[in-house]
Protein backbone atom coordinates (compact mmCIF):
# COMPACT_ATOMS: atom_id res chain seq x y z
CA UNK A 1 -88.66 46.45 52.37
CA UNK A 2 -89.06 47.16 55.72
CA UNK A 3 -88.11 50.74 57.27
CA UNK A 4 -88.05 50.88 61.08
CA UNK A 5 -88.40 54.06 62.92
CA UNK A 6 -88.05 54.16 66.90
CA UNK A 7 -90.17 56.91 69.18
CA UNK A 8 -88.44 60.45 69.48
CA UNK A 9 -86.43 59.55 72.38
CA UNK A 10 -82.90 60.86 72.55
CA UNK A 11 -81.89 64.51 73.24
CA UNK A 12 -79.19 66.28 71.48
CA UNK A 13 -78.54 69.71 70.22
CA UNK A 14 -81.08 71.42 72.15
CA UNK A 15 -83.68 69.04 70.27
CA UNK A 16 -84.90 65.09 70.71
CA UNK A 17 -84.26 62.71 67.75
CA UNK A 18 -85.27 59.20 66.11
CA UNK A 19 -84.09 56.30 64.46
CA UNK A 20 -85.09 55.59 61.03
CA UNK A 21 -83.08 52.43 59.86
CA UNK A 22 -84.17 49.24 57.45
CA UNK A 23 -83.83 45.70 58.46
CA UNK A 24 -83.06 44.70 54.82
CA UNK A 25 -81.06 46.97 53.29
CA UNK A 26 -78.92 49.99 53.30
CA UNK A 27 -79.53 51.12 49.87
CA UNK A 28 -83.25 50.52 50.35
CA UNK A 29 -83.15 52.78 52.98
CA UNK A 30 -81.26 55.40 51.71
CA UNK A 31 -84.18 55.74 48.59
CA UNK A 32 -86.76 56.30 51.14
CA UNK A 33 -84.70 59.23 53.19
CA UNK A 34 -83.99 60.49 49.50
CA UNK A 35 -87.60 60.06 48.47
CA UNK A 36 -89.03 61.69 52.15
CA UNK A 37 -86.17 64.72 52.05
CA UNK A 38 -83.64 63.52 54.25
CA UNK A 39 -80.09 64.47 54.15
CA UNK A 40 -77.69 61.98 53.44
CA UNK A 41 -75.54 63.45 55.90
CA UNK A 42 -78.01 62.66 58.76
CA UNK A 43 -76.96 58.74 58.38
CA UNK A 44 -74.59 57.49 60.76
CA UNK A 45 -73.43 54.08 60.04
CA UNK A 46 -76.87 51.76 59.60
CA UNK A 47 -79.44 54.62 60.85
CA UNK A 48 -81.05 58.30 59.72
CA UNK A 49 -80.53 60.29 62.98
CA UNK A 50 -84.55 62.09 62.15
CA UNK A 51 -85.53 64.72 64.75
CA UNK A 52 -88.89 64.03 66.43
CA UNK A 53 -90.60 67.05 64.25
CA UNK A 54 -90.28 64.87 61.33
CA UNK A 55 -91.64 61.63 62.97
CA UNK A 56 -94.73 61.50 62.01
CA UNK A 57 -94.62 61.89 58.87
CA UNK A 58 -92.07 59.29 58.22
CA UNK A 59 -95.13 57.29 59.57
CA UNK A 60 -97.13 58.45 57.21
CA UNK A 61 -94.78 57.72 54.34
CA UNK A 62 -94.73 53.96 55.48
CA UNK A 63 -91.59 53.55 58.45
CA UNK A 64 -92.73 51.25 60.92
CA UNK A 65 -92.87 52.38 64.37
CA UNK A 66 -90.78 49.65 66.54
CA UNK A 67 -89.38 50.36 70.08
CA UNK A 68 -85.23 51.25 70.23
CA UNK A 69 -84.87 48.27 71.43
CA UNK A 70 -86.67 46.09 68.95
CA UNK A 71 -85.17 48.35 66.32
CA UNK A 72 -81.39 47.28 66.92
CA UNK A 73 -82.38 43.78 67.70
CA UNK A 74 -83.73 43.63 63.76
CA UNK A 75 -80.04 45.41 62.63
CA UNK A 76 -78.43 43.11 64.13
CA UNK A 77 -80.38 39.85 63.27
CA UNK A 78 -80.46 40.99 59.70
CA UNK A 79 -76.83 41.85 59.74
CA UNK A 80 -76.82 45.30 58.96
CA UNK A 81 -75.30 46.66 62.47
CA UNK A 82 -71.73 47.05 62.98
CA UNK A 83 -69.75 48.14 65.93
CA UNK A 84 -68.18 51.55 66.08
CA UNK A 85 -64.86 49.10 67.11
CA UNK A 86 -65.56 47.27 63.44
CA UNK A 87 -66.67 50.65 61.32
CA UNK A 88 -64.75 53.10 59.36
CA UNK A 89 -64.96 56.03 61.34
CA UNK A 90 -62.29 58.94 62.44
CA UNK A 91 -59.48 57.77 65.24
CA UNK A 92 -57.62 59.80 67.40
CA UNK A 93 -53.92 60.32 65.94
CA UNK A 94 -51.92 57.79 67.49
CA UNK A 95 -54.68 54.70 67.51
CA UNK A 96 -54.39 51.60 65.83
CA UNK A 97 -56.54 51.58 62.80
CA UNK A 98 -58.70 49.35 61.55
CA UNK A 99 -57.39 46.16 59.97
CA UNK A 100 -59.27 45.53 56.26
CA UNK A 101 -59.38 42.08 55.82
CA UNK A 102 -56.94 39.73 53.95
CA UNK A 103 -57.23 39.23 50.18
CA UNK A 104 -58.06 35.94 48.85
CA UNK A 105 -57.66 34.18 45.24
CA UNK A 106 -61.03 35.74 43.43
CA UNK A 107 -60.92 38.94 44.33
CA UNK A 108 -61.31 41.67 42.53
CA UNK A 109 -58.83 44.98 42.66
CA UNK A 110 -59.82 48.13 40.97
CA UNK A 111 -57.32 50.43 40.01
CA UNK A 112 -57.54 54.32 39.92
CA UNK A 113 -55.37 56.95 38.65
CA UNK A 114 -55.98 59.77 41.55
CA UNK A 115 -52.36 61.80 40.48
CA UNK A 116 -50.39 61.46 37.16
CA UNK A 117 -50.41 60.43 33.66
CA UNK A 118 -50.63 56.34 33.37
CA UNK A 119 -48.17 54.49 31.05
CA UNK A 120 -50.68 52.33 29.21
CA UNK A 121 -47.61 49.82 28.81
CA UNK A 122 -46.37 50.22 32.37
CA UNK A 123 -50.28 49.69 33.65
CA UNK A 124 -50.39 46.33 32.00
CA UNK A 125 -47.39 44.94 33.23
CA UNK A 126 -48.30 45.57 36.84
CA UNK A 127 -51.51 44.71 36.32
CA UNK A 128 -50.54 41.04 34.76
CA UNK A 129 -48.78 40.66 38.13
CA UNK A 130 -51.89 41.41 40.44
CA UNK A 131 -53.53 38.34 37.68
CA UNK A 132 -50.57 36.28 38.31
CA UNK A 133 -51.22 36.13 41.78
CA UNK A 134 -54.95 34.79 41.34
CA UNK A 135 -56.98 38.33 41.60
CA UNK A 136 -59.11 39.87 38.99
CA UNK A 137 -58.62 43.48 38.25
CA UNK A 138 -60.42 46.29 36.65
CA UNK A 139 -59.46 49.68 35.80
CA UNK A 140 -61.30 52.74 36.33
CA UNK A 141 -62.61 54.53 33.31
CA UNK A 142 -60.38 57.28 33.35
CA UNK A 143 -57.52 55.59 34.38
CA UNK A 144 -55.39 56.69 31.04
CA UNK A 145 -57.06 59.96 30.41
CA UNK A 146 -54.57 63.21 30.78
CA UNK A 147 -55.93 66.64 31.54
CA UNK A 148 -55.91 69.64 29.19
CA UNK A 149 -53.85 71.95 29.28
CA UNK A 150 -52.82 70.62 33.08
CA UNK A 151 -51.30 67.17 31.64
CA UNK A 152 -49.55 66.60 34.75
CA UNK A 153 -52.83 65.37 36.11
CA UNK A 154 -54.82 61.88 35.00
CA UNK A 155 -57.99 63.67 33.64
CA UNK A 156 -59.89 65.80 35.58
CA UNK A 157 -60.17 66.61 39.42
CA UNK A 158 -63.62 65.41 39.43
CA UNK A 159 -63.32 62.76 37.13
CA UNK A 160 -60.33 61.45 39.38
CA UNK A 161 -62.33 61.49 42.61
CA UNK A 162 -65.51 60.41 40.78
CA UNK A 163 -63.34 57.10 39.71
CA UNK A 164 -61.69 56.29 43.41
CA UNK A 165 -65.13 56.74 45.24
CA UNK A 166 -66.62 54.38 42.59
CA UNK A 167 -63.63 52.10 43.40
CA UNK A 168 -63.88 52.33 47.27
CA UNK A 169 -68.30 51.84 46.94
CA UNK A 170 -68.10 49.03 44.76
CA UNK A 171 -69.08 46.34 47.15
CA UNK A 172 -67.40 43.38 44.68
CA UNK A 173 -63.73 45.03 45.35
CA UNK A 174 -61.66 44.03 48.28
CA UNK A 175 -58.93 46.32 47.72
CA UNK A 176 -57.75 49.22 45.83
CA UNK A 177 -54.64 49.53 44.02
CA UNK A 178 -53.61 52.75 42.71
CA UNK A 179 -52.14 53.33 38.77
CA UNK A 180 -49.24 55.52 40.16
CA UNK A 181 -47.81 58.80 42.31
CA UNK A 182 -46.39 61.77 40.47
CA UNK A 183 -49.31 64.76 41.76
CA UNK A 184 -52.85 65.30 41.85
CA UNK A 185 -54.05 63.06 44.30
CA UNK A 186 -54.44 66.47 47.11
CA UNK A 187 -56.50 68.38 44.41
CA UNK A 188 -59.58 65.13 44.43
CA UNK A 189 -59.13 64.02 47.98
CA UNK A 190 -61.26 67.65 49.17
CA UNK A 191 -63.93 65.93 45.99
CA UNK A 192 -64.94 62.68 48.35
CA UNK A 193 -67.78 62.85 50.13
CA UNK A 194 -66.25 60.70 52.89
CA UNK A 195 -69.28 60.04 54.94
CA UNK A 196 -69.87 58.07 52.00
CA UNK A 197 -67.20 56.56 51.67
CA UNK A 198 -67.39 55.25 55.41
CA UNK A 199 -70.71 53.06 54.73
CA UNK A 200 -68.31 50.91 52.32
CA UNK A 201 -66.90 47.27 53.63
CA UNK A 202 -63.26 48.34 54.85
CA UNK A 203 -61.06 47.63 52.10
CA UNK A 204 -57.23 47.71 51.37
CA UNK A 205 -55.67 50.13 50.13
CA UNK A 206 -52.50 50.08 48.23
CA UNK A 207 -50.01 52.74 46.81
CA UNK A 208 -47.14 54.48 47.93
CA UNK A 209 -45.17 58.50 46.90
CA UNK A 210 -48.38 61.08 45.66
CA UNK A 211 -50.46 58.25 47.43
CA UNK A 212 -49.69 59.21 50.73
CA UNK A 213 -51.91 61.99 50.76
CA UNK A 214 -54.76 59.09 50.25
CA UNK A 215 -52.90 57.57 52.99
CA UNK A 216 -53.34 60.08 55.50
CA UNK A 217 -57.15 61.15 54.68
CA UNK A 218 -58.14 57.63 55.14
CA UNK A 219 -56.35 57.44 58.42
CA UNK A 220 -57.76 60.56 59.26
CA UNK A 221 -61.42 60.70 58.35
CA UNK A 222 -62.16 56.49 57.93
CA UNK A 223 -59.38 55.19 60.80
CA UNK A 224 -58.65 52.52 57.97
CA UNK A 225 -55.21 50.98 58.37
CA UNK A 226 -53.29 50.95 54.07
CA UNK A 227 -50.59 49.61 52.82
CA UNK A 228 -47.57 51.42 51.57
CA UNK A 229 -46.20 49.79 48.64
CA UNK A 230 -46.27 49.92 44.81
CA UNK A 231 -48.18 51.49 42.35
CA UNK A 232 -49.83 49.43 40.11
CA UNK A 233 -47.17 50.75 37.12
CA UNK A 234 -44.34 50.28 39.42
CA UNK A 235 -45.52 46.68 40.32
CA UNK A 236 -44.45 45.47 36.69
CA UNK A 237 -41.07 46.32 36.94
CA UNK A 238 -40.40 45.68 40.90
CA UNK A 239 -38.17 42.60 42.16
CA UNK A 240 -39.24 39.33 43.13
CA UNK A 241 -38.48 39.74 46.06
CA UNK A 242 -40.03 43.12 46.79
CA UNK A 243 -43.28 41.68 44.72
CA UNK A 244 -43.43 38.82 47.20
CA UNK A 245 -43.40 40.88 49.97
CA UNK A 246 -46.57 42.72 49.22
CA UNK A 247 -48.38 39.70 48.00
CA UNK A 248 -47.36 37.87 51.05
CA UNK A 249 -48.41 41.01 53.32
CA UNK A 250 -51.95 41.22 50.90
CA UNK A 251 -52.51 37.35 51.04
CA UNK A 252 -50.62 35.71 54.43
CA UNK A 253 -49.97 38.85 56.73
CA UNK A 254 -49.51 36.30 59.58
CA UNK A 255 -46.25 35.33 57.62
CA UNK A 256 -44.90 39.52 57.03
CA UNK A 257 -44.41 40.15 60.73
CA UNK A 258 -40.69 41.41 60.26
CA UNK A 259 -40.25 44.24 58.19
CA UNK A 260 -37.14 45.22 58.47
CA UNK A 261 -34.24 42.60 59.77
CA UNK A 262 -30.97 45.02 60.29
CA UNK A 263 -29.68 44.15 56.59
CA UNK A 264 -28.04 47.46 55.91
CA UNK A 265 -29.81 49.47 58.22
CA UNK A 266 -28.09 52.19 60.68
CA UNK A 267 -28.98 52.92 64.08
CA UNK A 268 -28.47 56.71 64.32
CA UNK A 269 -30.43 57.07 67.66
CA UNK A 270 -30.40 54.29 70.24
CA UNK A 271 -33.27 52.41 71.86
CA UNK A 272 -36.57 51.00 71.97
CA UNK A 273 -40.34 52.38 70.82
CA UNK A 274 -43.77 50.89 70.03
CA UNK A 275 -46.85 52.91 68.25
CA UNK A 276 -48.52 53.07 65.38
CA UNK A 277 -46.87 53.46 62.47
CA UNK A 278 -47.21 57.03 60.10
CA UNK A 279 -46.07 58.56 57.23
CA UNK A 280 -45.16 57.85 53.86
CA UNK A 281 -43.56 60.82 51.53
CA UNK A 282 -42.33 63.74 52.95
CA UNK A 283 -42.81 66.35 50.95
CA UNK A 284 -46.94 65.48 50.62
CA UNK A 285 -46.89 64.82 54.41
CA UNK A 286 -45.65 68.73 54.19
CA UNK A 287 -48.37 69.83 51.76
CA UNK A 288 -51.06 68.16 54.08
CA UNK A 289 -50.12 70.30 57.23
CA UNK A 290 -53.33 71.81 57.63
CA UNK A 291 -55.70 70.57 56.08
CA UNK A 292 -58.59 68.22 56.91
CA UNK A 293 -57.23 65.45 56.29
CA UNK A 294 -53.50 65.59 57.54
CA UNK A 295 -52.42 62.99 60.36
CA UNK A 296 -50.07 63.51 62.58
CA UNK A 297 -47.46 61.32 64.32
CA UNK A 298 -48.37 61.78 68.01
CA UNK A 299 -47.68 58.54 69.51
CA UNK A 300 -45.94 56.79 66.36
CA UNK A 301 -43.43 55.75 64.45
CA UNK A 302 -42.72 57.54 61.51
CA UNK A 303 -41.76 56.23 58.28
CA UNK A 304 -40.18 58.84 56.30
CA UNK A 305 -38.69 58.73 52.12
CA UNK A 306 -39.15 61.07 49.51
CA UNK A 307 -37.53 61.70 45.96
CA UNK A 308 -36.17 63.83 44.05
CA UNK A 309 -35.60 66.69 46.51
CA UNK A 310 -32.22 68.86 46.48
CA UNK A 311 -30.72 69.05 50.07
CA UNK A 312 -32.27 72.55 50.65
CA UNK A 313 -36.03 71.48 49.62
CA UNK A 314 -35.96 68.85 51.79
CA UNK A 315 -34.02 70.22 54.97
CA UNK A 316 -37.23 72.81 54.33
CA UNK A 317 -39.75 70.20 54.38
CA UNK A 318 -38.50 68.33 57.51
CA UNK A 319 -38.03 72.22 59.00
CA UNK A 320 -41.92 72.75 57.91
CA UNK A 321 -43.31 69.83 59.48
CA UNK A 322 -41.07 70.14 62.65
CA UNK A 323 -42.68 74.05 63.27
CA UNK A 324 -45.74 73.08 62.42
CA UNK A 325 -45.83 70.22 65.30
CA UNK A 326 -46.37 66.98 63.31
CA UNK A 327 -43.43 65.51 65.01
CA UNK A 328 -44.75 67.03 68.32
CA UNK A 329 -45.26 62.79 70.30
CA UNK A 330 -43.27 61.04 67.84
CA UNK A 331 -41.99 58.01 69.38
CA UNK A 332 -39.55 56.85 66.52
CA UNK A 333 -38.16 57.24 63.17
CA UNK A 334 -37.23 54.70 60.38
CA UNK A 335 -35.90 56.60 57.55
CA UNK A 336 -36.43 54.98 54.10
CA UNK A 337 -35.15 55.67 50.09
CA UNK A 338 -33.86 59.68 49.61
CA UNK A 339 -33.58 58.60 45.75
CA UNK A 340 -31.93 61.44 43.90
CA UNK A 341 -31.99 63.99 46.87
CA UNK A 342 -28.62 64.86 46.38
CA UNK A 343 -25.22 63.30 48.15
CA UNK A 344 -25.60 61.01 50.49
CA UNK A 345 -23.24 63.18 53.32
CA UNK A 346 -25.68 66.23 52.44
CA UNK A 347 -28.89 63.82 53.38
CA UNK A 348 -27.46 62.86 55.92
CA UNK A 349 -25.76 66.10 57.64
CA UNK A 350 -29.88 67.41 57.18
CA UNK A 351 -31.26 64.29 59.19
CA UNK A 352 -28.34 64.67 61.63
CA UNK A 353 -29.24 68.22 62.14
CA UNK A 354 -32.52 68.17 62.03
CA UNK A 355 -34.41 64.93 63.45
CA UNK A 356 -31.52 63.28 65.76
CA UNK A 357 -31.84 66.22 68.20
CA UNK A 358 -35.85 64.58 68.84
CA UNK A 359 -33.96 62.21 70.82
CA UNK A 360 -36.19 59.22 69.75
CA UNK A 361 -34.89 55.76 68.32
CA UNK A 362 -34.16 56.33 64.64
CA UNK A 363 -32.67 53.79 62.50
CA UNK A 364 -31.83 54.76 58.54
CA UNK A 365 -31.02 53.20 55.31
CA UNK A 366 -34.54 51.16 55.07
CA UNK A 367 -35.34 50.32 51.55
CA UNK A 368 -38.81 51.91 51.72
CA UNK A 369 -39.86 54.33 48.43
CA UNK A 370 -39.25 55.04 44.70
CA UNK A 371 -37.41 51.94 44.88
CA UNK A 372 -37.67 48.68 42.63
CA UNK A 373 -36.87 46.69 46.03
CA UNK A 374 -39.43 48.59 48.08
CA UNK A 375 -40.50 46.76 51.19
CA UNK A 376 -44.42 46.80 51.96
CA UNK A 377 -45.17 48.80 55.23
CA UNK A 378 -48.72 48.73 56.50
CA UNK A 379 -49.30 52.06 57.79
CA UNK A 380 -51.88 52.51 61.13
CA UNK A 381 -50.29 49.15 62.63
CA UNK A 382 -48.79 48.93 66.08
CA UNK A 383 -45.45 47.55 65.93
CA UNK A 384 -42.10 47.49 67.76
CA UNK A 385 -38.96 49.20 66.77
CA UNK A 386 -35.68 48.30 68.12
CA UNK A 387 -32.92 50.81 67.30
CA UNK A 388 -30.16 48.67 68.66
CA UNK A 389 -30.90 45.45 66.55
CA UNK A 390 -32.08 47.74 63.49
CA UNK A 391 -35.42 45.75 63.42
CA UNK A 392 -38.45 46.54 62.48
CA UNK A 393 -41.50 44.11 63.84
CA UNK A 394 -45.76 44.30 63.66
CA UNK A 395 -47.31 43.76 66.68
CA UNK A 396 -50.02 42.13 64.69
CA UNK A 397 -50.47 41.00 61.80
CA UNK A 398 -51.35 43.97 59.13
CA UNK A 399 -55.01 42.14 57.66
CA UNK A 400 -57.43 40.60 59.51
């Protein structure tokens, strides 16, 4: 192994740092930091930011002493340096994200259960679909365990977040597809150690309801665009149609451009809008106001469904994340699934009362949620939404 350090050159926080990098590996590199007492958090992306006291005795220890400019010629020629543009890193709300790339026959998803309690039964099903489709798939360790006496929750916090960061490191996995929703997933997101996380190969991930709190933290803290779509246990049971969709967006995301045609869609707010597009389920997009890892939709579209909500719980979630400014840049609305929220006329009197007075193009009726017939939205995409025609369109296509 060769570890590189550059001279003390490079001011910041009242003192003058290094570079202490490796030309053939990452993990190499991070046993000598560990080994000479650096921090992990003091690496940024394929470097050790070292200040200048400690330079010499990295020296000492072995690092080679190159110029700066030598020292990022060897990242790159080895492979090991990445642009900010191509790294996992925080946006700014209202960016496009960064595209993970396309799956391919081969891969390999791993599946975590960051919330509920897994149907063993409805876990196999879902996951014979991901195998039908040419992908290998392996399931975290404690993806059927159930916590004592909290059995609302898939095993332990720690055990939970220990499972989805193994997941997101493994370097063999191109995407991560997660067991199911119901809650937990807020109590292991604060567990990740997300600088971590960002030295991992982008990868996509998959799930939709509890999920969308993984949804926004990786928006927020790795600017990785996901995919909102099933759960691995409602995968099994979804329609063809609606299990085409997400393969096609996972596979050929050239070919899942239109997301929503104008099939049973309403227009309740005229016009035209293009951003980003946010959101997921409401009442989580509610429990993440602030925290660290809550998004929100400042210069996007938001795609809003939720379940299971009486009329009064959810005109008090839309109320909560109106006062507390999420909406505060929104530049549309597509409303999906309100399954079992109550009549119809009540959901809609709240939305009417509520979210028409933000003036911005809103269509409803989009069959996006707790819904066999869920259509796949990549969230963190630009795209195009036309009120009038009740359409729905990516400006690009969701994987690279």
């Amino acid at each position: 192994m060769t570890v590189l350090i550059d001279p003390p050159a490079w001011p910041a926080r009242g003192r003058v740092w290094c570079h202490l990098a490796s030309d053939v590996s990452v993990k190499e590199l991070h046993v000598f930091a560990a080994r000479n007492g650096l921090p992990r958090r003091a690496f940024e992306r394929d470097h050790y930011d070292v200040p200048e006291d400690a330079y010499a005795a990295l020296v000492a220890a072995g690092a080679c002493p190159v110029s700066s400019r030598e020292l990022v010629a060897r990242l790159w020629e080895a492979g090991l340096r990445r642009r900010k543009s191509e790294s996992m890193a925080p946006r700014r709300p209202g960016a496009e994200l960064l595209r993970p790339r396309r799956l391919v026959e081969g891969d390999l998803v791993a599946v975590p259960a960051p919330a509920g309690p897994v149907p063993a039964d409805r876990l196999e099903a879902g996951l014979d679909r991901l195998r039908s489709w040419g992908l290998r798939v392996s399931t975290a360790p404690h993806v059927l365990d159930v916590a004592r006496p909290l059995d609302y929750l898939a095993g332990s916090d720690a055990d939970r977040a220990a499972d989805f960061a193994a997941c997101w490191l493994d370097p063999e996995v191109a995407a991560v597809m997660l067991a199911r929703g119901g809650y937990g997933t807020q109590r292991m997101v604060g567990l990740l150690d997300w600088r971590r996380l960002a030295e991992a190969v982008p990868k996509v991930l998959v799930g939709f309801s509890d999920a969308t709190a993984l949804h926004q933290a990786v928006a927020s803290r790795l600017g990785l665009a996901t995919v909102h779509s099933h759960v691995v246990t409602s995968l099994g049971s979804a329609t063809e149609a609606s299990a085409e969709g997400l393969r096609r967006l996972l596979f050929e995301p050239d070919t899942a451009i239109e997301l929503v045609d104008g099939v049973g869609v309403t227009t309740l707010v005229a016009g035209r809008a293009e951003g980003v597009l946010v959101g997921g389920n409401i009442s989580t997009l509610a429990a993440d106001i602030g925290t660290a890892t809550g998004r929100p939709t400042t210069g996007g579209i938001a795609v809003l469904e939720d379940v299971t909500e009486e009329g009064y719980r959810l005109d008090r979630l839309i109320t909560h994340l109106l006062r507390s400014g999420w909406f505060d840049g929104v530049r549309g609305i597509v409303l999906g699934c309100f399954t079992d929220c109550g009549a119809t006329e009540l959901v809609d009197a709240i939305v009417e009362d509520l979210l028409v007075p933000l003036g911005v193009p809103m269509i409803s009726g989009v069959d996006i949620g707790h819904s066999p017939s869920t259509l796949s939205v990549p969230l963190g995409i630009r795209s195009h939404l036309n009120a009038d025609s009740r359409s729905l369109v990516l400006l690009q296509p969701a994987l690279r």
